[in-house]
PDB file of N, CA and C in Angstrom:
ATOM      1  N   UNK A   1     -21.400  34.428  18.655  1.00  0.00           N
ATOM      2  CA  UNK A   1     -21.317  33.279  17.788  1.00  0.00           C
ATOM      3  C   UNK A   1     -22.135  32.154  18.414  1.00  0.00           C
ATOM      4  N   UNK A   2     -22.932  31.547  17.555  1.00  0.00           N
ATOM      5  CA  UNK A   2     -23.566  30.533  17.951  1.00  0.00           C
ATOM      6  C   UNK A   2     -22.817  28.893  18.591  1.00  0.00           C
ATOM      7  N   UNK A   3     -23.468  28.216  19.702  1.00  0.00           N
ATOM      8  CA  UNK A   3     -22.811  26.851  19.669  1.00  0.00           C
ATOM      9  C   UNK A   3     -22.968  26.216  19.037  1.00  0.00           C
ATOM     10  N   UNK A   4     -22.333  25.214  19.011  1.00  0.00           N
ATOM     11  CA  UNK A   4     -23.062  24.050  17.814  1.00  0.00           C
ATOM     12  C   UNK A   4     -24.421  23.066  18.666  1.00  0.00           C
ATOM     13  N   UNK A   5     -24.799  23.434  19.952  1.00  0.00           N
ATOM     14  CA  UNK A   5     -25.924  22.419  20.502  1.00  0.00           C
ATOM     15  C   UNK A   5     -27.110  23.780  20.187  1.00  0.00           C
ATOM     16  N   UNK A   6     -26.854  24.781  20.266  1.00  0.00           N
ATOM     17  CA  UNK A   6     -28.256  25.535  19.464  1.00  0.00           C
ATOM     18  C   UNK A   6     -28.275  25.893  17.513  1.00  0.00           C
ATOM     19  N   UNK A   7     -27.071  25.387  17.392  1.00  0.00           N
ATOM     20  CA  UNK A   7     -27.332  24.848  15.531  1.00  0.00           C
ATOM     21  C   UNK A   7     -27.901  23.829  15.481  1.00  0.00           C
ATOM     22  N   UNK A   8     -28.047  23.035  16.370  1.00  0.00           N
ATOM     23  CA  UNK A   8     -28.800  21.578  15.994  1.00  0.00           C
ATOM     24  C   UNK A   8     -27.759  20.418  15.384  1.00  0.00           C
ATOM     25  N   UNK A   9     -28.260  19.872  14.695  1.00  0.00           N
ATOM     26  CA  UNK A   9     -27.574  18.779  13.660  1.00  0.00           C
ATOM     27  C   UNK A   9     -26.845  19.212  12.517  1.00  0.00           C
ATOM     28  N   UNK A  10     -25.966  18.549  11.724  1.00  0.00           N
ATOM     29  CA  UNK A  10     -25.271  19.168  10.563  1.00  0.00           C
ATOM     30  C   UNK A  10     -25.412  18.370   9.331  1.00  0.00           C
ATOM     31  N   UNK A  11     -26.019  18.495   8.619  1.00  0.00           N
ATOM     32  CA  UNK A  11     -26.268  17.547   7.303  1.00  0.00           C
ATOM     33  C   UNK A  11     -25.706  17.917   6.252  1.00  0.00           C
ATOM     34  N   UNK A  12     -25.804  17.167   5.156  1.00  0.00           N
ATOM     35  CA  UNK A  12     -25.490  17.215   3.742  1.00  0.00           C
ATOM     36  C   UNK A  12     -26.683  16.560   3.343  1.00  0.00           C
ATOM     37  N   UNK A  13     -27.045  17.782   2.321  1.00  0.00           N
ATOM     38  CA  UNK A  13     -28.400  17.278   1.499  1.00  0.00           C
ATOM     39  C   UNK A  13     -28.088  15.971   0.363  1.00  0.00           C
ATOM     40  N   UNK A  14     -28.586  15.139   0.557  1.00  0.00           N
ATOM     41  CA  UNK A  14     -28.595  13.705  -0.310  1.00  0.00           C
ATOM     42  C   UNK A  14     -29.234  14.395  -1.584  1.00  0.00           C
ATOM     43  N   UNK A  15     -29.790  15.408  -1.909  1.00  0.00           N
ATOM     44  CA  UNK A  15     -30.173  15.632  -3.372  1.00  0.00           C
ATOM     45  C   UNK A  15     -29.116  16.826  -4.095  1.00  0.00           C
ATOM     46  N   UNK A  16     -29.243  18.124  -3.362  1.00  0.00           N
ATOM     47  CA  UNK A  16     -28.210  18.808  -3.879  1.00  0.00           C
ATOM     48  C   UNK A  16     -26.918  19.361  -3.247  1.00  0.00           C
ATOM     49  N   UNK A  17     -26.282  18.512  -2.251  1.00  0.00           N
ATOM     50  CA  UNK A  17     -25.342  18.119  -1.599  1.00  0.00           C
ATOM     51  C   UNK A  17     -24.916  19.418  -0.603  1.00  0.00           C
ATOM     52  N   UNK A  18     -25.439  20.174  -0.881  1.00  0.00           N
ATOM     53  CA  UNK A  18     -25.463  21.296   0.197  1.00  0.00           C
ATOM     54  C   UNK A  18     -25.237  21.149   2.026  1.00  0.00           C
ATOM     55  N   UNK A  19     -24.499  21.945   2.246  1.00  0.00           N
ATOM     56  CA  UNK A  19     -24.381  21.266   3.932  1.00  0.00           C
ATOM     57  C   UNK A  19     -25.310  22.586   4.615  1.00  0.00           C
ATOM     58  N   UNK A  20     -25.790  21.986   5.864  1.00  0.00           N
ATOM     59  CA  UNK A  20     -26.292  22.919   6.633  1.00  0.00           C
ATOM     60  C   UNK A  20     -26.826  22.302   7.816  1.00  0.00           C
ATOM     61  N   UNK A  21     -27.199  23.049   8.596  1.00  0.00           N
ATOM     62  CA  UNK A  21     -27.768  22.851  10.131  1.00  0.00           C
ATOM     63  C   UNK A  21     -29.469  23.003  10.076  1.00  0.00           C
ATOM     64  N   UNK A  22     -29.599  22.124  11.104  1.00  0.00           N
ATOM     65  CA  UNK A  22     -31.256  22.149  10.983  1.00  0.00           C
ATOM     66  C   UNK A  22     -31.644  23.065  12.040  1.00  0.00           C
ATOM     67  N   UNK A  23     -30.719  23.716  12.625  1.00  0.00           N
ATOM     68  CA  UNK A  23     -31.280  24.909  13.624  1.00  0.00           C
ATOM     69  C   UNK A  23     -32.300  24.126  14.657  1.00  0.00           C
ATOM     70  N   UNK A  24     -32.439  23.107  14.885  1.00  0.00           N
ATOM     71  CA  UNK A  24     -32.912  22.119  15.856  1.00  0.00           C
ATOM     72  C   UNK A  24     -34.740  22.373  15.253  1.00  0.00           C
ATOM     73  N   UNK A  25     -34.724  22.323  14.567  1.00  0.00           N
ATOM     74  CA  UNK A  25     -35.972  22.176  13.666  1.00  0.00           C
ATOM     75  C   UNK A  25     -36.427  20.790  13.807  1.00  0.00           C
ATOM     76  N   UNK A  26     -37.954  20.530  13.665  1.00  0.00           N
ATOM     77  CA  UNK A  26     -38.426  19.047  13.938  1.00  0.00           C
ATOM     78  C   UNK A  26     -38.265  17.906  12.555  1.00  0.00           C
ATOM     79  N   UNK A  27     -38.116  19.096  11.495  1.00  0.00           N
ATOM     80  CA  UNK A  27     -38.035  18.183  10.226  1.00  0.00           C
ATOM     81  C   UNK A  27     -36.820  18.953   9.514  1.00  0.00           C
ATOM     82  N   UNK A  28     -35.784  18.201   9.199  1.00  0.00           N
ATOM     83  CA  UNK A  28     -34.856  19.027   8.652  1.00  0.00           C
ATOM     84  C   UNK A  28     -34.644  18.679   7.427  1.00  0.00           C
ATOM     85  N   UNK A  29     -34.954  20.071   6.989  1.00  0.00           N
ATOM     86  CA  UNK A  29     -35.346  20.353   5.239  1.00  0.00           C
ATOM     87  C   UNK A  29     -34.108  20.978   4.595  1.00  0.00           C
ATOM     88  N   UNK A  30     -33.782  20.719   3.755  1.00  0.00           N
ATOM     89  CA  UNK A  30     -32.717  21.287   2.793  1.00  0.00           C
ATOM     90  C   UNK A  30     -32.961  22.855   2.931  1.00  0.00           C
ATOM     91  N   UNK A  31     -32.370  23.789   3.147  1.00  0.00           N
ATOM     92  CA  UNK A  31     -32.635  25.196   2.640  1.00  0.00           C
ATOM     93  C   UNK A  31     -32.343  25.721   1.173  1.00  0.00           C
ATOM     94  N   UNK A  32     -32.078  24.794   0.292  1.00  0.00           N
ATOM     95  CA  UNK A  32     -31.994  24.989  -1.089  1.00  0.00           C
ATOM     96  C   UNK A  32     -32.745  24.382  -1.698  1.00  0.00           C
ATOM     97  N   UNK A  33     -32.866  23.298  -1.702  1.00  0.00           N
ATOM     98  CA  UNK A  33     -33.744  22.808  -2.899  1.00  0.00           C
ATOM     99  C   UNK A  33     -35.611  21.678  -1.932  1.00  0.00           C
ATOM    100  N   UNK A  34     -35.243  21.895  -0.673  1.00  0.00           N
ATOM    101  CA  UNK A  34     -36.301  22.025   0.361  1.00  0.00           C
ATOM    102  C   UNK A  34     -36.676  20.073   0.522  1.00  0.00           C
ATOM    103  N   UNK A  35     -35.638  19.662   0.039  1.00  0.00           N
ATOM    104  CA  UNK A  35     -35.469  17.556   0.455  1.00  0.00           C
ATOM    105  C   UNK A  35     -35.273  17.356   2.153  1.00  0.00           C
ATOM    106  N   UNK A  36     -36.586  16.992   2.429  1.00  0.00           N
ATOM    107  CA  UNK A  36     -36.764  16.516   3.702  1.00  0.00           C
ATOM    108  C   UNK A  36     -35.412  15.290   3.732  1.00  0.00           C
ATOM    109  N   UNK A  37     -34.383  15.296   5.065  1.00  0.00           N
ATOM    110  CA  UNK A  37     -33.337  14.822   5.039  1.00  0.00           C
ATOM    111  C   UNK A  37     -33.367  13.499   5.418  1.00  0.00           C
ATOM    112  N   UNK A  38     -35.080  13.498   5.873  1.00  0.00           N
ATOM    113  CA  UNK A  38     -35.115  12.278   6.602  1.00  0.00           C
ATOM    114  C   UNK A  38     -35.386  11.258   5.741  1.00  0.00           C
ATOM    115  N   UNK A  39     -35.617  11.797   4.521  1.00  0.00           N
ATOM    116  CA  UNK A  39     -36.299  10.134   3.003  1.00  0.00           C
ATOM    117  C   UNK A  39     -34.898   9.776   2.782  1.00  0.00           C
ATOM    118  N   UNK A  40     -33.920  10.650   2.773  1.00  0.00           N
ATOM    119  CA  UNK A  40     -32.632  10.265   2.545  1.00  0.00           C
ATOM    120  C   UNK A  40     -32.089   8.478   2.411  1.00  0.00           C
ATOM    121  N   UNK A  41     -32.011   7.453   1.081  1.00  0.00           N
ATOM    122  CA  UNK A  41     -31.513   6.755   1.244  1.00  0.00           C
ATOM    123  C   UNK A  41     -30.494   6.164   1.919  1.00  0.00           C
ATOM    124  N   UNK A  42     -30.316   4.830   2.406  1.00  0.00           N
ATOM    125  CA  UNK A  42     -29.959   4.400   3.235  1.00  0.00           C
ATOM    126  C   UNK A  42     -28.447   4.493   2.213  1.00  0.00           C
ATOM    127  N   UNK A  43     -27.183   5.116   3.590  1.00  0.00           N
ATOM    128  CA  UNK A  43     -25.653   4.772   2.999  1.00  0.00           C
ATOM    129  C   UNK A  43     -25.578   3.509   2.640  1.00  0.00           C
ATOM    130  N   UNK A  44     -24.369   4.358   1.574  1.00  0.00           N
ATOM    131  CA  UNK A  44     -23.847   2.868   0.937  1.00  0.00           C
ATOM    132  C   UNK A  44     -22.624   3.128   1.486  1.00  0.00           C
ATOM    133  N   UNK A  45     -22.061   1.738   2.025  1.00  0.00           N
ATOM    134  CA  UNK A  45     -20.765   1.688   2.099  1.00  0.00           C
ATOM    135  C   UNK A  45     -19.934   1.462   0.997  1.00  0.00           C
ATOM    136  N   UNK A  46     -18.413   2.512   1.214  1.00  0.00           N
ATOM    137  CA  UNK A  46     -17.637   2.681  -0.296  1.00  0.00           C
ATOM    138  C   UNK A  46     -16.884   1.016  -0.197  1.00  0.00           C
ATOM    139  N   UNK A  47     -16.424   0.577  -1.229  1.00  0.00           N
ATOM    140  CA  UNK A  47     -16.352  -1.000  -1.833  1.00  0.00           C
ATOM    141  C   UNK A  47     -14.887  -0.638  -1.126  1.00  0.00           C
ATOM    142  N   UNK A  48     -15.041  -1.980  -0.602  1.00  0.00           N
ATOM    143  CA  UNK A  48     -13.494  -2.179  -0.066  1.00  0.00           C
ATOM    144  C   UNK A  48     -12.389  -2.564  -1.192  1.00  0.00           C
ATOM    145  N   UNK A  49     -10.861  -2.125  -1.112  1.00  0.00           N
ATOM    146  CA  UNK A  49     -10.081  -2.705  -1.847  1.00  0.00           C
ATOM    147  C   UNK A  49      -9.294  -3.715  -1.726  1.00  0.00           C
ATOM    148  N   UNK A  50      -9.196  -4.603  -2.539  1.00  0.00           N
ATOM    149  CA  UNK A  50      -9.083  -5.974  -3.079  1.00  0.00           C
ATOM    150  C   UNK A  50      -7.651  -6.248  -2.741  1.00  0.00           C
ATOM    151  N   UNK A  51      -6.802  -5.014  -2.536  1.00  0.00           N
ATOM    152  CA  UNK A  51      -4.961  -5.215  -2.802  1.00  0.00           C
ATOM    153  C   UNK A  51      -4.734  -4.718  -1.000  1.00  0.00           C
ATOM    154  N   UNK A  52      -4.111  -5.265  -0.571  1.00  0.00           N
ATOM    155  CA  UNK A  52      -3.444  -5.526   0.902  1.00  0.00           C
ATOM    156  C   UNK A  52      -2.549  -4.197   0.857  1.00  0.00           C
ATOM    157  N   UNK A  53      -2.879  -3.896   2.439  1.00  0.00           N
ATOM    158  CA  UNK A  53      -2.374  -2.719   2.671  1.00  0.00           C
ATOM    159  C   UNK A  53      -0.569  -2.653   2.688  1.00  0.00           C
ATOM    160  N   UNK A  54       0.366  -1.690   2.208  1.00  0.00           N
ATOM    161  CA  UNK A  54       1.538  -2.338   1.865  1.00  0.00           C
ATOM    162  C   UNK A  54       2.065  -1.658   3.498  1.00  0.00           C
ATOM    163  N   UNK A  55       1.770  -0.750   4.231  1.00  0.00           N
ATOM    164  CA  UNK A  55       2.136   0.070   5.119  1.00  0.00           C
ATOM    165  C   UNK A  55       2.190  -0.733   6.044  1.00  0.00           C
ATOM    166  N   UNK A  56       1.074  -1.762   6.257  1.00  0.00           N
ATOM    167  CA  UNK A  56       1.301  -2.699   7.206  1.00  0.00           C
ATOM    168  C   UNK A  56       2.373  -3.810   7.088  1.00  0.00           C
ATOM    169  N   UNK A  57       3.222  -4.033   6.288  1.00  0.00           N
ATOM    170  CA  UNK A  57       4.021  -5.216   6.192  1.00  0.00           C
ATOM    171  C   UNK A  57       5.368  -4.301   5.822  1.00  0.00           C
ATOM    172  N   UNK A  58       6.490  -5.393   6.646  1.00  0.00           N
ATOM    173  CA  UNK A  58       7.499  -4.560   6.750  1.00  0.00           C
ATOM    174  C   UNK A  58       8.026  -4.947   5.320  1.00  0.00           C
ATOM    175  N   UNK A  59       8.789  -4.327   4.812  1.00  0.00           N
ATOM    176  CA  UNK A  59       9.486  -4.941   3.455  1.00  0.00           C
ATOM    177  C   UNK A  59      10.795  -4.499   3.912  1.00  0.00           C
ATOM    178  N   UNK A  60      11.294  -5.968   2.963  1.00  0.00           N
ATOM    179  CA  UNK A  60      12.758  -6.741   3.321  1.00  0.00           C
ATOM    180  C   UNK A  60      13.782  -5.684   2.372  1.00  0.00           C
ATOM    181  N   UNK A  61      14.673  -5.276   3.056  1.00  0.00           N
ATOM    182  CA  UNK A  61      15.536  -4.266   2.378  1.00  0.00           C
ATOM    183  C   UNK A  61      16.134  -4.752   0.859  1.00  0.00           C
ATOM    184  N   UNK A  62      15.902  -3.686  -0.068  1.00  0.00           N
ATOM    185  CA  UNK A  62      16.227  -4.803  -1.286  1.00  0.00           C
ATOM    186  C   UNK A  62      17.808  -4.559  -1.366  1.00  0.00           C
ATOM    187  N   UNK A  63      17.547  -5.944  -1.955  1.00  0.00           N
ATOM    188  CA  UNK A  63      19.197  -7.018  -2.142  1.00  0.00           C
ATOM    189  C   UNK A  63      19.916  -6.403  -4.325  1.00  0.00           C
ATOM    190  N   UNK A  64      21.209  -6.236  -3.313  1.00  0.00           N
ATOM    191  CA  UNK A  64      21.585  -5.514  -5.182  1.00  0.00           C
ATOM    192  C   UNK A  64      21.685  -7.070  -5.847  1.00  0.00           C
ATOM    193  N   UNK A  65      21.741  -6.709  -7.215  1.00  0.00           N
ATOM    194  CA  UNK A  65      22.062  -7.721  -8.016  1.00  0.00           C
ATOM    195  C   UNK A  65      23.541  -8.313  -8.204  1.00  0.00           C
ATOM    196  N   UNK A  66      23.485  -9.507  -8.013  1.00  0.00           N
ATOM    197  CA  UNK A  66      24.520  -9.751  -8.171  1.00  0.00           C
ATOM    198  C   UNK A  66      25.639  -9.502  -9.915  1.00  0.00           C
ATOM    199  N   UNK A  67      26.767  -9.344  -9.850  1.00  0.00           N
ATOM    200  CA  UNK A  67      27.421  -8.835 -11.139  1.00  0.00           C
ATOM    201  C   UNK A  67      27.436 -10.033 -12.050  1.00  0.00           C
ATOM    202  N   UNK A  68      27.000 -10.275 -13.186  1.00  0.00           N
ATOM    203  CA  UNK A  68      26.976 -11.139 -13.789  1.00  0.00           C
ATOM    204  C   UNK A  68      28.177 -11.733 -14.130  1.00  0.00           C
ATOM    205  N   UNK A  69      27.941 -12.790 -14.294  1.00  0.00           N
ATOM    206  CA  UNK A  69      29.380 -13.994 -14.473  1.00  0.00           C
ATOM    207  C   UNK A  69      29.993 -13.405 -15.653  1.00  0.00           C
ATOM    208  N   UNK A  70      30.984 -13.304 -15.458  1.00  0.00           N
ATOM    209  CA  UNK A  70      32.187 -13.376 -17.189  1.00  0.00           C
ATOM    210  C   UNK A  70      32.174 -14.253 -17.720  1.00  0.00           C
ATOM    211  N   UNK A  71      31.976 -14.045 -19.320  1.00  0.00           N
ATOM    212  CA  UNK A  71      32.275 -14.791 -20.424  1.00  0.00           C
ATOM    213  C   UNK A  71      33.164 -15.643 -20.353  1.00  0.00           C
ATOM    214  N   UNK A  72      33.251 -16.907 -20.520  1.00  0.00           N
ATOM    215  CA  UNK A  72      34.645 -17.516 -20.612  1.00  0.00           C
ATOM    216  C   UNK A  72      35.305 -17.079 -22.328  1.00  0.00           C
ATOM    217  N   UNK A  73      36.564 -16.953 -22.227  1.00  0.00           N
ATOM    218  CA  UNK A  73      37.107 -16.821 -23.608  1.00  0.00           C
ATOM    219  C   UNK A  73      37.167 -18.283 -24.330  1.00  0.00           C
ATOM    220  N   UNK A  74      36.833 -17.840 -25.283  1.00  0.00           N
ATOM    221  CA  UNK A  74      37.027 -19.498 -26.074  1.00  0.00           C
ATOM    222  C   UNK A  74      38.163 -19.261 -27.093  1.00  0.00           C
ATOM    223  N   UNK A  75      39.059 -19.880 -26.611  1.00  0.00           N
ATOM    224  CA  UNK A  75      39.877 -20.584 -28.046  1.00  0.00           C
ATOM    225  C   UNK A  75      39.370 -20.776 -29.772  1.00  0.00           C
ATOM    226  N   UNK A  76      39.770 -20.099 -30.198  1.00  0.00           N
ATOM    227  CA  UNK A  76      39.293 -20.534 -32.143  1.00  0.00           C
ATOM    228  C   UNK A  76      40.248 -21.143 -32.485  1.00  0.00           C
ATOM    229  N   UNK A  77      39.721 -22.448 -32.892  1.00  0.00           N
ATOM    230  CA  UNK A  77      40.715 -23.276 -34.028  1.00  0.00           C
ATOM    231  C   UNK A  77      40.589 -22.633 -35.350  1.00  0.00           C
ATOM    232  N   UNK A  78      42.101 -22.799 -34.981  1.00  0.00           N
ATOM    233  CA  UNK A  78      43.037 -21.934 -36.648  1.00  0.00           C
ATOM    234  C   UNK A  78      42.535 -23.005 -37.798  1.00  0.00           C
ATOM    235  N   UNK A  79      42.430 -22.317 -38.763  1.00  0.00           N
ATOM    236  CA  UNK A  79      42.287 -23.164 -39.910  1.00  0.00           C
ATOM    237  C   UNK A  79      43.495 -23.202 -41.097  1.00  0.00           C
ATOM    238  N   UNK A  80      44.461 -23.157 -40.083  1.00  0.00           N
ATOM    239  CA  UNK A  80      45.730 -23.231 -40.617  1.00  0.00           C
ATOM    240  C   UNK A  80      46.669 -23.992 -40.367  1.00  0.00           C
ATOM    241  N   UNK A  81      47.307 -24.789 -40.616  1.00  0.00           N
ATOM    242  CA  UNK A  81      48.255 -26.090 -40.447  1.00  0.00           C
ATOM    243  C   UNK A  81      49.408 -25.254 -39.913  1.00  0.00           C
ATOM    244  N   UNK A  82      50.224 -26.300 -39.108  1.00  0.00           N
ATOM    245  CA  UNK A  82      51.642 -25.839 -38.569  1.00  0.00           C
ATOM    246  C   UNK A  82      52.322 -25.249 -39.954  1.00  0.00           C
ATOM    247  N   UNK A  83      52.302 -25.547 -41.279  1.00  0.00           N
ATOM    248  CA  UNK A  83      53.370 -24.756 -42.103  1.00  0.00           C
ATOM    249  C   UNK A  83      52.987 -23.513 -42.954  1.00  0.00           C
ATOM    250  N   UNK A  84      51.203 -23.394 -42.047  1.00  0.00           N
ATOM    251  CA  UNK A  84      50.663 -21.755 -42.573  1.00  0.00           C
ATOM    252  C   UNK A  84      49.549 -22.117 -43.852  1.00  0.00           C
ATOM    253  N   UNK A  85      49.943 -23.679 -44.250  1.00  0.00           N
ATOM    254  CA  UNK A  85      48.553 -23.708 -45.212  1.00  0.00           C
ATOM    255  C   UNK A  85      46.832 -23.733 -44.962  1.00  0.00           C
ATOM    256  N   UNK A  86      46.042 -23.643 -45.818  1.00  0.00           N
ATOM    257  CA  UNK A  86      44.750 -23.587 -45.319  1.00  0.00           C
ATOM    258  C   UNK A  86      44.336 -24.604 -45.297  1.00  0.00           C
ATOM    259  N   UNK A  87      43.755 -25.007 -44.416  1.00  0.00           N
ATOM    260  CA  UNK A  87      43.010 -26.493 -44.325  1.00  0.00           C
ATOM    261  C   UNK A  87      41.527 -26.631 -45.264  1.00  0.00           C
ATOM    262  N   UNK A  88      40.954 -27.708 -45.360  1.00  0.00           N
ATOM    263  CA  UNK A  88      39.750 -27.544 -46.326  1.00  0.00           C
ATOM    264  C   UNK A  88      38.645 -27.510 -45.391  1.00  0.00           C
ATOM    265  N   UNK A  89      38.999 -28.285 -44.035  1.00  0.00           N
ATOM    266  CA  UNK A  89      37.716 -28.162 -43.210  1.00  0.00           C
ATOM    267  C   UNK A  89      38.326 -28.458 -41.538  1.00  0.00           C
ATOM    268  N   UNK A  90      37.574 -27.576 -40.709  1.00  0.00           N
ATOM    269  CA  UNK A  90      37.839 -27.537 -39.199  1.00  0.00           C
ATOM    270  C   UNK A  90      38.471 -29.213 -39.107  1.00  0.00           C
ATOM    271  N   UNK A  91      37.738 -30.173 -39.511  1.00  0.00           N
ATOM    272  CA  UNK A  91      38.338 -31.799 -38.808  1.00  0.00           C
ATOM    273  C   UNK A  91      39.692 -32.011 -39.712  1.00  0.00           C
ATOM    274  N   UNK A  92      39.945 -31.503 -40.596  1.00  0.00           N
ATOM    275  CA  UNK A  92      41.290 -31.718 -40.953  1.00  0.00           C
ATOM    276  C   UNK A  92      42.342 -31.202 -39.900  1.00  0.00           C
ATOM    277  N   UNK A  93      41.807 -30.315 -39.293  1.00  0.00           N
ATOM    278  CA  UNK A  93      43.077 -29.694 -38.306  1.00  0.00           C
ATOM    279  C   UNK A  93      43.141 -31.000 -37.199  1.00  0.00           C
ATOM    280  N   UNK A  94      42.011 -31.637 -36.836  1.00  0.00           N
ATOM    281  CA  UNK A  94      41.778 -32.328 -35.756  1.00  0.00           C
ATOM    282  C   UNK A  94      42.984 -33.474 -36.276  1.00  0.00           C
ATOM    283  N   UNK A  95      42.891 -33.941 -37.793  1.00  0.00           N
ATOM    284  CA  UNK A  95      43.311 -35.330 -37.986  1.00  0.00           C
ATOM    285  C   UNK A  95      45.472 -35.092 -37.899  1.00  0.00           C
ATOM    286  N   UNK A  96      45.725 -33.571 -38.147  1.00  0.00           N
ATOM    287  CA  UNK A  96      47.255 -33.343 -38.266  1.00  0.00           C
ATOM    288  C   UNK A  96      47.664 -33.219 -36.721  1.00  0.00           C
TER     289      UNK A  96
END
């Protein structure tokens, strides 16, 4: 089995993405589609992301919700007089 210091270098062809070794060759040529590796445009670096890493920050253990308050009961004014008759309107009860 060969080493990797008599394979030479290890590329990926910038045209048809093929990987291979230049076998320590002076110009290292694609063996598929024959793109000298060296015109190869200059990398682009991949775009950084915009949103903060979450792994780095500790997060605060979450807090349960608290149980929501109870309704108070409300009282309904009867619309009925102490001797069971109907009143004509809520402020009549107010005025007996």
């Amino acid at each position: 089995m060969a080493t990797a210091a008599e394979l030479g270098s290890k590329f990926t062809c910038f045209k048809c993405e093929c990987k291979f070794y230049d076998l320590g060759a002076p110009e290292p040529l694609c063996p598929r589609c024959g793109a000298d590796q060296r015109e190869a445009p200059a990398p682009v670096a991949p775009p950084r992301s915009r949103r903060k890493s979450t792994a780095k920050k500790k997060r605060a253990p979450a807090k349960k919700a608290a149980p929501a308050p109870a309704k108070p009961v409300v009282e309904e004014k009867s619309l009925l007089d102490a001797e069971g008759d109907l009143l004509d309107s809520p402020d009549d009860a107010a005025e007996k």
